[in-house]
PDB file of N, CA and C in Angstrom:
ATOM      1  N   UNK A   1       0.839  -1.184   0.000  1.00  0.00           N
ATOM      2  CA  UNK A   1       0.000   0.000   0.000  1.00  0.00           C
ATOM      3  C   UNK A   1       0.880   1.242   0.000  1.00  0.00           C
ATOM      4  N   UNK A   2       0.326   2.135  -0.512  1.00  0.00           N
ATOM      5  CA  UNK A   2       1.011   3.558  -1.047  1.00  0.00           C
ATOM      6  C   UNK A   2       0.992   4.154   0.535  1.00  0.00           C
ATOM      7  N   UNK A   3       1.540   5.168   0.910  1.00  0.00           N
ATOM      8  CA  UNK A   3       1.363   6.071   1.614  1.00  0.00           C
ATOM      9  C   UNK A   3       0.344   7.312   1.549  1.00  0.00           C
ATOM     10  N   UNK A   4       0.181   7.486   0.565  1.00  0.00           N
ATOM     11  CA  UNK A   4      -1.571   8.458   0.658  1.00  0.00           C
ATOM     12  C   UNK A   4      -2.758   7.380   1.316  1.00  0.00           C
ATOM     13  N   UNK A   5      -2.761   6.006   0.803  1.00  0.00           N
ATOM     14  CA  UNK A   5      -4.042   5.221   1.180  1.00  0.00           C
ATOM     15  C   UNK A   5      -3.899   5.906   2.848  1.00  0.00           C
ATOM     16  N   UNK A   6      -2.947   5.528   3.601  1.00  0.00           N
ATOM     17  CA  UNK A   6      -2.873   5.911   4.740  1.00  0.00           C
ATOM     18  C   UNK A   6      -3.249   7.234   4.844  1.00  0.00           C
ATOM     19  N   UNK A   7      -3.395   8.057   4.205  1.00  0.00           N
ATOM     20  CA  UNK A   7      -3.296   9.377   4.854  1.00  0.00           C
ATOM     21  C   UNK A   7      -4.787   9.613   4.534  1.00  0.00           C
ATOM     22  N   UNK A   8      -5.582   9.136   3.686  1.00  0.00           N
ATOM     23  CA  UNK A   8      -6.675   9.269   3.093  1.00  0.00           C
ATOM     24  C   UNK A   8      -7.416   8.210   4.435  1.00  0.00           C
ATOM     25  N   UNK A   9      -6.896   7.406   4.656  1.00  0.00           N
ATOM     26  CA  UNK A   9      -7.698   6.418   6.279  1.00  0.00           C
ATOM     27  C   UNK A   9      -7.571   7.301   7.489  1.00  0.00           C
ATOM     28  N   UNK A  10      -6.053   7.894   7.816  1.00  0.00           N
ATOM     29  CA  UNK A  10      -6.400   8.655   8.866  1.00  0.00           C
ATOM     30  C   UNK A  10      -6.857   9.741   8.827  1.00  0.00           C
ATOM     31  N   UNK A  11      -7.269  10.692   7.701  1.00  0.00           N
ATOM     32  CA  UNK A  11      -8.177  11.750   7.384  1.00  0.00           C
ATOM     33  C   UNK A  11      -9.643  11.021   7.924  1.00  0.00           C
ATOM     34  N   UNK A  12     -10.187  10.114   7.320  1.00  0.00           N
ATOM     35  CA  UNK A  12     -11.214   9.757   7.558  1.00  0.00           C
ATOM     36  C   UNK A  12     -11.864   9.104   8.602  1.00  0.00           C
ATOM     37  N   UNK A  13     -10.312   8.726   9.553  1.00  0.00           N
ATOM     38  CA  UNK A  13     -10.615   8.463  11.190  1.00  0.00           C
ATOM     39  C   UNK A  13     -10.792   9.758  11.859  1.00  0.00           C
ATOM     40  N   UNK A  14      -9.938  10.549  11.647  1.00  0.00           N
ATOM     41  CA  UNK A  14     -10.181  12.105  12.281  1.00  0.00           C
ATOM     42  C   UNK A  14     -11.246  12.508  11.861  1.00  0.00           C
ATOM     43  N   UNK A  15     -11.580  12.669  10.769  1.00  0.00           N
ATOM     44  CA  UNK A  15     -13.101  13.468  10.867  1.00  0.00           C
ATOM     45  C   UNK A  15     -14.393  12.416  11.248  1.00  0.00           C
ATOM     46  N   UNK A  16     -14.159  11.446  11.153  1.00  0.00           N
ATOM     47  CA  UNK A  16     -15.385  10.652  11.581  1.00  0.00           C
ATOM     48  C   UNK A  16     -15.365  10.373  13.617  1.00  0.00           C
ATOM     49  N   UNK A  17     -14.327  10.119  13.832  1.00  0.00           N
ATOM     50  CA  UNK A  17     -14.296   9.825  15.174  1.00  0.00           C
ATOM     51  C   UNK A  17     -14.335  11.181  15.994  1.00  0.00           C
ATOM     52  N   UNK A  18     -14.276  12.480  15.700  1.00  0.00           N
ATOM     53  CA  UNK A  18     -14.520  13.610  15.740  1.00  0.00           C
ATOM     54  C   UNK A  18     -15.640  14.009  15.552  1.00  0.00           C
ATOM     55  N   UNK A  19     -16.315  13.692  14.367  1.00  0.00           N
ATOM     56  CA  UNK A  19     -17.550  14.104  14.239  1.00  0.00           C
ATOM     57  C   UNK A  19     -18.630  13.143  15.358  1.00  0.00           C
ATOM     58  N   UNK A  20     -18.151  11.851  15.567  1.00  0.00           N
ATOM     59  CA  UNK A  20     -18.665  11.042  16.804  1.00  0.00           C
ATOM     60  C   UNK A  20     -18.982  11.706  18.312  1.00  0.00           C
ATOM     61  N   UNK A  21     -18.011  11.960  18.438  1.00  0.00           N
ATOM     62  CA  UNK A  21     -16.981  12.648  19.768  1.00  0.00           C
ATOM     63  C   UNK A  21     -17.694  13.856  19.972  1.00  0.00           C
ATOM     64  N   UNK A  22     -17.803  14.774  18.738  1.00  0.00           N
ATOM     65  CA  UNK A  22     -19.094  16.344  18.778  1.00  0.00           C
ATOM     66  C   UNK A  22     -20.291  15.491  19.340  1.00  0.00           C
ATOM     67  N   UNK A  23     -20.966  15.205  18.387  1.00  0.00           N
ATOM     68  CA  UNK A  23     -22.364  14.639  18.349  1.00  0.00           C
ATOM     69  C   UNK A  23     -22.443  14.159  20.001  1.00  0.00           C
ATOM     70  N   UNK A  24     -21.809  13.198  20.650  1.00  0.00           N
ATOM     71  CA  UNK A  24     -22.350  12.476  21.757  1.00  0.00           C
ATOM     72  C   UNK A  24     -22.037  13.535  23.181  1.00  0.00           C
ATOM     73  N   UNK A  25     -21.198  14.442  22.671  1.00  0.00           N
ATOM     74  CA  UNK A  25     -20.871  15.727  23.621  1.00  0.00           C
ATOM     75  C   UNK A  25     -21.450  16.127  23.630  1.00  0.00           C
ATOM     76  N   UNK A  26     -22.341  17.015  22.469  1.00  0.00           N
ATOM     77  CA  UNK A  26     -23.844  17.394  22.446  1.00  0.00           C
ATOM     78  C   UNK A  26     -24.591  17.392  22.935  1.00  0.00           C
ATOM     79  N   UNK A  27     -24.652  16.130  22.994  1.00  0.00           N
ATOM     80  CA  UNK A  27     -25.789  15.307  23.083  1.00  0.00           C
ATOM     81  C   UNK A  27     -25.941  15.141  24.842  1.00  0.00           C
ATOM     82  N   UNK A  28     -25.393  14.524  25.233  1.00  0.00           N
ATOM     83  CA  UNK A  28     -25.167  14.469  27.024  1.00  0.00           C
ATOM     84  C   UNK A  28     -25.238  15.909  27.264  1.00  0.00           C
ATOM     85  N   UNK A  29     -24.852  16.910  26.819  1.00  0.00           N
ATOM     86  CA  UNK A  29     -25.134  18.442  27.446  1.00  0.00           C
ATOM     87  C   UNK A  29     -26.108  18.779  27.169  1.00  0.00           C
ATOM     88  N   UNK A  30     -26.359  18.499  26.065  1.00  0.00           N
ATOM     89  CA  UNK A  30     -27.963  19.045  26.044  1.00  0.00           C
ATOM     90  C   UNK A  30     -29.215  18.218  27.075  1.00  0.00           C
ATOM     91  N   UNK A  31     -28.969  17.245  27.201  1.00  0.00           N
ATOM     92  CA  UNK A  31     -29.787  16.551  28.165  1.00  0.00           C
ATOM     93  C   UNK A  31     -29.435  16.859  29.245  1.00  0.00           C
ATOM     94  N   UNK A  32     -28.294  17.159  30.037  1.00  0.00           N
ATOM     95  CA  UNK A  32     -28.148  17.893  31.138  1.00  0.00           C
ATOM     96  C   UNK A  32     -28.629  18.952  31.298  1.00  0.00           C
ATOM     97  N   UNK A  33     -28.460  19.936  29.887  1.00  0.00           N
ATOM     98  CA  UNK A  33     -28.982  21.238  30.319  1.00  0.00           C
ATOM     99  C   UNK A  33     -30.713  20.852  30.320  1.00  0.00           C
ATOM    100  N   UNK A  34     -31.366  20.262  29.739  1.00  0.00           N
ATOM    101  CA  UNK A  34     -32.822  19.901  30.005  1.00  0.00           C
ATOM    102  C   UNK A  34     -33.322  19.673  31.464  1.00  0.00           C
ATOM    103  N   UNK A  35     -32.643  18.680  31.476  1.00  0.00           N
ATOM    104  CA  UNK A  35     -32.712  18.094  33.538  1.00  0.00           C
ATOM    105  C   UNK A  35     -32.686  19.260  34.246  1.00  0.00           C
ATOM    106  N   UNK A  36     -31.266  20.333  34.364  1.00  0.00           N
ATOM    107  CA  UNK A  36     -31.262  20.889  35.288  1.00  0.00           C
ATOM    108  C   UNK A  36     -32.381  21.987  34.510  1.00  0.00           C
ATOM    109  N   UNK A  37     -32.490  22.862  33.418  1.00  0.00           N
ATOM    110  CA  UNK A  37     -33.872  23.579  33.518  1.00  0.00           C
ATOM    111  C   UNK A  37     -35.380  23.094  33.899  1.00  0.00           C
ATOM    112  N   UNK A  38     -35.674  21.664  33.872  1.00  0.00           N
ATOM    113  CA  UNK A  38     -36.548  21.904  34.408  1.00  0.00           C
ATOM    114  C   UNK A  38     -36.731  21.449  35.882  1.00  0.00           C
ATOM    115  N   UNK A  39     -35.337  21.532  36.537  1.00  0.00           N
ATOM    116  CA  UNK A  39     -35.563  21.284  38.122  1.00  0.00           C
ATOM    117  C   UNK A  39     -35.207  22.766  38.453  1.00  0.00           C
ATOM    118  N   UNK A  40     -34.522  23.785  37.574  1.00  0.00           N
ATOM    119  CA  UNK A  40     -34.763  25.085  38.782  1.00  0.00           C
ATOM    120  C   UNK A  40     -35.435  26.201  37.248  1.00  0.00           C
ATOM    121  N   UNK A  41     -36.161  26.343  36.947  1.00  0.00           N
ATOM    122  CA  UNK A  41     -36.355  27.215  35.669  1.00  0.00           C
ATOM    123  C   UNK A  41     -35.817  27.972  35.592  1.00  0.00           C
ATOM    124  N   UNK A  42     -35.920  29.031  37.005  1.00  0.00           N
ATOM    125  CA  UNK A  42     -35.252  30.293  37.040  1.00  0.00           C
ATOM    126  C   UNK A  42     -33.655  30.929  36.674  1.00  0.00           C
ATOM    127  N   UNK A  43     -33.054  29.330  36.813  1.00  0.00           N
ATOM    128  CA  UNK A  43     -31.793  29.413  35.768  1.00  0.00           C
ATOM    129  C   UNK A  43     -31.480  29.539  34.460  1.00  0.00           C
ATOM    130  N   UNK A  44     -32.643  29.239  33.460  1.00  0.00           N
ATOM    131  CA  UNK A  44     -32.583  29.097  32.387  1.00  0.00           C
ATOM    132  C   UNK A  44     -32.086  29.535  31.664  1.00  0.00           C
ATOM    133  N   UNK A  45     -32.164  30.908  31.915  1.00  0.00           N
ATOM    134  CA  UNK A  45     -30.817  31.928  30.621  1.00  0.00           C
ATOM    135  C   UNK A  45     -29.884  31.925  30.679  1.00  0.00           C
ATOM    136  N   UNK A  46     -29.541  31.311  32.047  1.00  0.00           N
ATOM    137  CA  UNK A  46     -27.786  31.719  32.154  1.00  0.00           C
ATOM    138  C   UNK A  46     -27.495  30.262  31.828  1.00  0.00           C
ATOM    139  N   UNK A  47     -28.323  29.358  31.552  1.00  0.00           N
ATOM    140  CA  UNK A  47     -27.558  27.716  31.683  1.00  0.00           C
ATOM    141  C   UNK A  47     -27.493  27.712  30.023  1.00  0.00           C
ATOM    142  N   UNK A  48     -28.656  28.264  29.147  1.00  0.00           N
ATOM    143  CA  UNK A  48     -28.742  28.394  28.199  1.00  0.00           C
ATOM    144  C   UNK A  48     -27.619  29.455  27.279  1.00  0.00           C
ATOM    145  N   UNK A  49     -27.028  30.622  27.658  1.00  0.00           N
ATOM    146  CA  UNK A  49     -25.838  31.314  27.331  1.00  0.00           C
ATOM    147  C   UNK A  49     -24.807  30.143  27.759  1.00  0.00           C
ATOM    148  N   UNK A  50     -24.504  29.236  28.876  1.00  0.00           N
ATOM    149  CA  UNK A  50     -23.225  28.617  28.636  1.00  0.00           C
ATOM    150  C   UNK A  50     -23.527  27.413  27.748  1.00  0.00           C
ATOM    151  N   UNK A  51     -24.806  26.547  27.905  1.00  0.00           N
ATOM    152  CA  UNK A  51     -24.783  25.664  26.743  1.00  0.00           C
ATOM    153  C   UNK A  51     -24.637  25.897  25.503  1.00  0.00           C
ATOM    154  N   UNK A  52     -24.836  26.804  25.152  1.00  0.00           N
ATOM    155  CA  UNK A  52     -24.383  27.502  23.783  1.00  0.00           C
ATOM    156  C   UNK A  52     -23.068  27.869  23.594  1.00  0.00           C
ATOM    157  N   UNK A  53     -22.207  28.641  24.467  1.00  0.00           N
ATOM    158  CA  UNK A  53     -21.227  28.757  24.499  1.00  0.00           C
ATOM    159  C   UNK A  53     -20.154  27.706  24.428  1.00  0.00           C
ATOM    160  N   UNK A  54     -20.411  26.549  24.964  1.00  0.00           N
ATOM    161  CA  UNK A  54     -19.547  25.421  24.898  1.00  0.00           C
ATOM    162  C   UNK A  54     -20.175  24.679  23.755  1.00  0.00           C
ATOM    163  N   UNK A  55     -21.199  24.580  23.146  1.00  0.00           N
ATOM    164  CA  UNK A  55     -21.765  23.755  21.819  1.00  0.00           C
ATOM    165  C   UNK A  55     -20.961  24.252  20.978  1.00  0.00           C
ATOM    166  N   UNK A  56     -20.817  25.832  20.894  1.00  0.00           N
ATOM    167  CA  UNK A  56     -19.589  26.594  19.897  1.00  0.00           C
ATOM    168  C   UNK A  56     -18.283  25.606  19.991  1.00  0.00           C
ATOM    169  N   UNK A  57     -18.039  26.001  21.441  1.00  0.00           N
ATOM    170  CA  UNK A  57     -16.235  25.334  21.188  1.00  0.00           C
ATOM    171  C   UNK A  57     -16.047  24.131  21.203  1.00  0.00           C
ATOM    172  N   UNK A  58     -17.024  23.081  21.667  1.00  0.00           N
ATOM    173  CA  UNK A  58     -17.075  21.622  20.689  1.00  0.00           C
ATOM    174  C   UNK A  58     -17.187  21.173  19.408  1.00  0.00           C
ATOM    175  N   UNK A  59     -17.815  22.689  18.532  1.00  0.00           N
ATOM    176  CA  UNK A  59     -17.845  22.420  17.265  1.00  0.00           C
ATOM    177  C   UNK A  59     -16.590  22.782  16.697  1.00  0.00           C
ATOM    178  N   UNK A  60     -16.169  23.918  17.429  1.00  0.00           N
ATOM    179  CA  UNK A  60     -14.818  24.844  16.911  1.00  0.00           C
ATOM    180  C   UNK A  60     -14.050  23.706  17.192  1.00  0.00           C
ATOM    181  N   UNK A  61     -13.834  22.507  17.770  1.00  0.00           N
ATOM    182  CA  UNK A  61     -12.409  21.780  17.970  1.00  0.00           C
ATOM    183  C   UNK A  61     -12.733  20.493  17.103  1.00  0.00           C
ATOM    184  N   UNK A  62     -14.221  20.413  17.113  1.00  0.00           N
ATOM    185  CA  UNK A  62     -14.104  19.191  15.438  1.00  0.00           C
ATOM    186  C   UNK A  62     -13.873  19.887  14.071  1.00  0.00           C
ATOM    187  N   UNK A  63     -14.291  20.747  13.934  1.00  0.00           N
ATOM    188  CA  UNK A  63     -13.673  22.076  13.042  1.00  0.00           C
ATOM    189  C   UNK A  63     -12.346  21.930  12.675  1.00  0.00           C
ATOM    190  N   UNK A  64     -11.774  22.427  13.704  1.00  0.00           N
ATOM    191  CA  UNK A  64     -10.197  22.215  13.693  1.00  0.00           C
ATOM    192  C   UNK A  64      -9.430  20.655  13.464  1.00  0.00           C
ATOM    193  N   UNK A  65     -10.127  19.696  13.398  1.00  0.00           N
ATOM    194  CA  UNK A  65     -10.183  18.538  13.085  1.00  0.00           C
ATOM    195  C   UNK A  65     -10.872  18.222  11.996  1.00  0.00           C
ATOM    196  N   UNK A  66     -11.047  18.596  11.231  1.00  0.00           N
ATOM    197  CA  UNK A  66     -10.862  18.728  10.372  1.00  0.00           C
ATOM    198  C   UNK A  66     -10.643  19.271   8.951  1.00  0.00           C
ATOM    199  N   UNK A  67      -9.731  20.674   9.906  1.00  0.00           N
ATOM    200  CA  UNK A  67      -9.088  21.233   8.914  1.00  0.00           C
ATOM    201  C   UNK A  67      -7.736  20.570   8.841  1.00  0.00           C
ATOM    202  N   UNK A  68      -7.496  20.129   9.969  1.00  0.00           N
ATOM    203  CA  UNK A  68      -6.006  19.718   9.628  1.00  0.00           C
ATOM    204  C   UNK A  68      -6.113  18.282   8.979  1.00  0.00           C
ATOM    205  N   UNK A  69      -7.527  16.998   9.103  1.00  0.00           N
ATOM    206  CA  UNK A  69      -7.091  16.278   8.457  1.00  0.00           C
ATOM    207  C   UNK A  69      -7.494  16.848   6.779  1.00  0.00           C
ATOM    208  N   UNK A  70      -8.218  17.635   6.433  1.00  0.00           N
ATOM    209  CA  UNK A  70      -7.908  18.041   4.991  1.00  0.00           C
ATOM    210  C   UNK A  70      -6.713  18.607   4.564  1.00  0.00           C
ATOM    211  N   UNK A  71      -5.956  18.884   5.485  1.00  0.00           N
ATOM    212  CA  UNK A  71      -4.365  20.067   5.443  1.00  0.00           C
ATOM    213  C   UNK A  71      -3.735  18.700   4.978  1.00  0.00           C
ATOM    214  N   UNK A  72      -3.714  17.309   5.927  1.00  0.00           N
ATOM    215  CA  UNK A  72      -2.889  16.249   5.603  1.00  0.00           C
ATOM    216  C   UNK A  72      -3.381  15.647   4.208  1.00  0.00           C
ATOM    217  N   UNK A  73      -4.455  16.032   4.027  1.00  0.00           N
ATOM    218  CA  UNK A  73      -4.573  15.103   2.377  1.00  0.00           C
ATOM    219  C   UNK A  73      -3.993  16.251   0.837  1.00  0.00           C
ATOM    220  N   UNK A  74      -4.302  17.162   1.501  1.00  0.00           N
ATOM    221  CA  UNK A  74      -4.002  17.991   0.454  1.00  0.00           C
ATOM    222  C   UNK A  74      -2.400  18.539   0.537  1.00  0.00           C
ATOM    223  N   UNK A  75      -1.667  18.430   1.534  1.00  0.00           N
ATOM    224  CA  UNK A  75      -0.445  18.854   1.836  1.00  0.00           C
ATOM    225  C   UNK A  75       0.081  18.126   2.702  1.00  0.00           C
ATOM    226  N   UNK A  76       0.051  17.155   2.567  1.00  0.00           N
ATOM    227  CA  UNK A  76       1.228  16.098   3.756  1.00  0.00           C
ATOM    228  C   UNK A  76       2.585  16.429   3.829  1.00  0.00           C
ATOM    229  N   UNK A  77       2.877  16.828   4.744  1.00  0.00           N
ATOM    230  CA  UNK A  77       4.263  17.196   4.672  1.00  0.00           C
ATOM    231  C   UNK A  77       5.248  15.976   5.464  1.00  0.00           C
ATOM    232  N   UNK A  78       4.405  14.668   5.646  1.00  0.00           N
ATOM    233  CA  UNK A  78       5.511  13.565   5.816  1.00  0.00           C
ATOM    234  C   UNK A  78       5.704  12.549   4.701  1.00  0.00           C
ATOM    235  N   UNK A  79       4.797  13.253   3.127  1.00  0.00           N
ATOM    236  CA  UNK A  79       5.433  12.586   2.467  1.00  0.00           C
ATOM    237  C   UNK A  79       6.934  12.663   1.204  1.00  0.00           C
ATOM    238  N   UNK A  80       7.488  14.231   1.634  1.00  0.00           N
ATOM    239  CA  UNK A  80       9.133  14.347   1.563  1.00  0.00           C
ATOM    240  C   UNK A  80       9.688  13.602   1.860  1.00  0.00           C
ATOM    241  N   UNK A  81       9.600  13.530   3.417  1.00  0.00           N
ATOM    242  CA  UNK A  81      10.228  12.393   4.589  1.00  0.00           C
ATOM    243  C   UNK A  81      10.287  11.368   4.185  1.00  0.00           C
ATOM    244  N   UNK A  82       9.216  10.780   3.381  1.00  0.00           N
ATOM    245  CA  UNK A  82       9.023   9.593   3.552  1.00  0.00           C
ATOM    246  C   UNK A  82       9.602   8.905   1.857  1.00  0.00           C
ATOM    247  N   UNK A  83       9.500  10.076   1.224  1.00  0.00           N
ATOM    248  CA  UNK A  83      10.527   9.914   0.143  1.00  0.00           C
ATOM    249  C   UNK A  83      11.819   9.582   0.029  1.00  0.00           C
ATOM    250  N   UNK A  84      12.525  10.532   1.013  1.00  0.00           N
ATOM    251  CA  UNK A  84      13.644  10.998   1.138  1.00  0.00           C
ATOM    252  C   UNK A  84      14.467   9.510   1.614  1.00  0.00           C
ATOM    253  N   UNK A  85      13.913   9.002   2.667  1.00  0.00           N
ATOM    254  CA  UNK A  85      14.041   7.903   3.162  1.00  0.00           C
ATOM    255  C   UNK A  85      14.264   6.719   2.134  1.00  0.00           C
ATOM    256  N   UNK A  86      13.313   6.463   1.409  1.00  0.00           N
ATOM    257  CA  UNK A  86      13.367   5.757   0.446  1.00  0.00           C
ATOM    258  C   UNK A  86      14.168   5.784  -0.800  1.00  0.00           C
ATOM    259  N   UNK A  87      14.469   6.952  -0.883  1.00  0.00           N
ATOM    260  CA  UNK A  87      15.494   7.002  -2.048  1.00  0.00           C
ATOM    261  C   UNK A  87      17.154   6.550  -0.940  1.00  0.00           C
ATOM    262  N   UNK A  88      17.014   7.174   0.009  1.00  0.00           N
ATOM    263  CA  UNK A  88      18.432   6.603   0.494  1.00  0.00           C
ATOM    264  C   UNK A  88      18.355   5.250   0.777  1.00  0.00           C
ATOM    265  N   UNK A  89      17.334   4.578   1.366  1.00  0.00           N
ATOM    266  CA  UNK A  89      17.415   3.195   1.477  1.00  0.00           C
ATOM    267  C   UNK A  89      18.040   2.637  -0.175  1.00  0.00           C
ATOM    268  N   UNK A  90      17.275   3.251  -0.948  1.00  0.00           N
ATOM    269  CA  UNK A  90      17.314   2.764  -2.764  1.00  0.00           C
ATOM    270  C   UNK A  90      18.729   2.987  -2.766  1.00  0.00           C
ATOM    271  N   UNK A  91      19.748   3.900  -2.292  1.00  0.00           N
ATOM    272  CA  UNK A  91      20.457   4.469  -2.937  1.00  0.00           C
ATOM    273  C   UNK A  91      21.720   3.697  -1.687  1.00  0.00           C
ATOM    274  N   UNK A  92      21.466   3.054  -1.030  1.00  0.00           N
ATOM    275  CA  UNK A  92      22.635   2.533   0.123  1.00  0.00           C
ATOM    276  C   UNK A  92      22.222   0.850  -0.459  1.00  0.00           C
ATOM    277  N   UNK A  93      21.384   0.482  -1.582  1.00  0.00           N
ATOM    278  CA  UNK A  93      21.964  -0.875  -1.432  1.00  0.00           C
ATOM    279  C   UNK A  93      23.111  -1.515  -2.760  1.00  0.00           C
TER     280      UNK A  93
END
């Protein structure tokens, strides 16, 4: 197997096990934030400004997951390395 197949599998572990990882984070907060609004109501806006606030930066860090695994498919920069290597192995026998 080539070395892109790999990079094209772990692109697609990062954004899928990421996109997993959002979703079930979500998901448990939002049902928390349900529970506790309807055991004190009078909290509601302020539980509702931080559940929102952290739904942002759970999305912002699968986001960022997958910008970098598109950065690795479109610009791998370990496959120089991994060239480089190979031509000296080629070139030391």
């Amino acid at each position: 197997m080539e070395v892109i197949s790999f990079v094209a599998l772990a692109a697609g572990l990062m954004i899928g096990l990421g996109a997993a990882g959002a979703c079930i984070g979500i998901g448990i907060m939002g049902s928390k934030y349900l529970e506790s609004a309807a055991r004190q109501p009078e909290l509601m806006n302020e539980l509702q400004t931080k559940m929102f606030l952290l739904v942002g930066l759970i999305d912002a860090a699968f986001i960022i997951g997958v910008g970098i695994a598109l950065w690795f498919t479109t610009a791998n920069p370990f496959l120089g390395q991994i060239a480089g290597a190979i031509a000296a192995a080629g070139g030391a026998k």
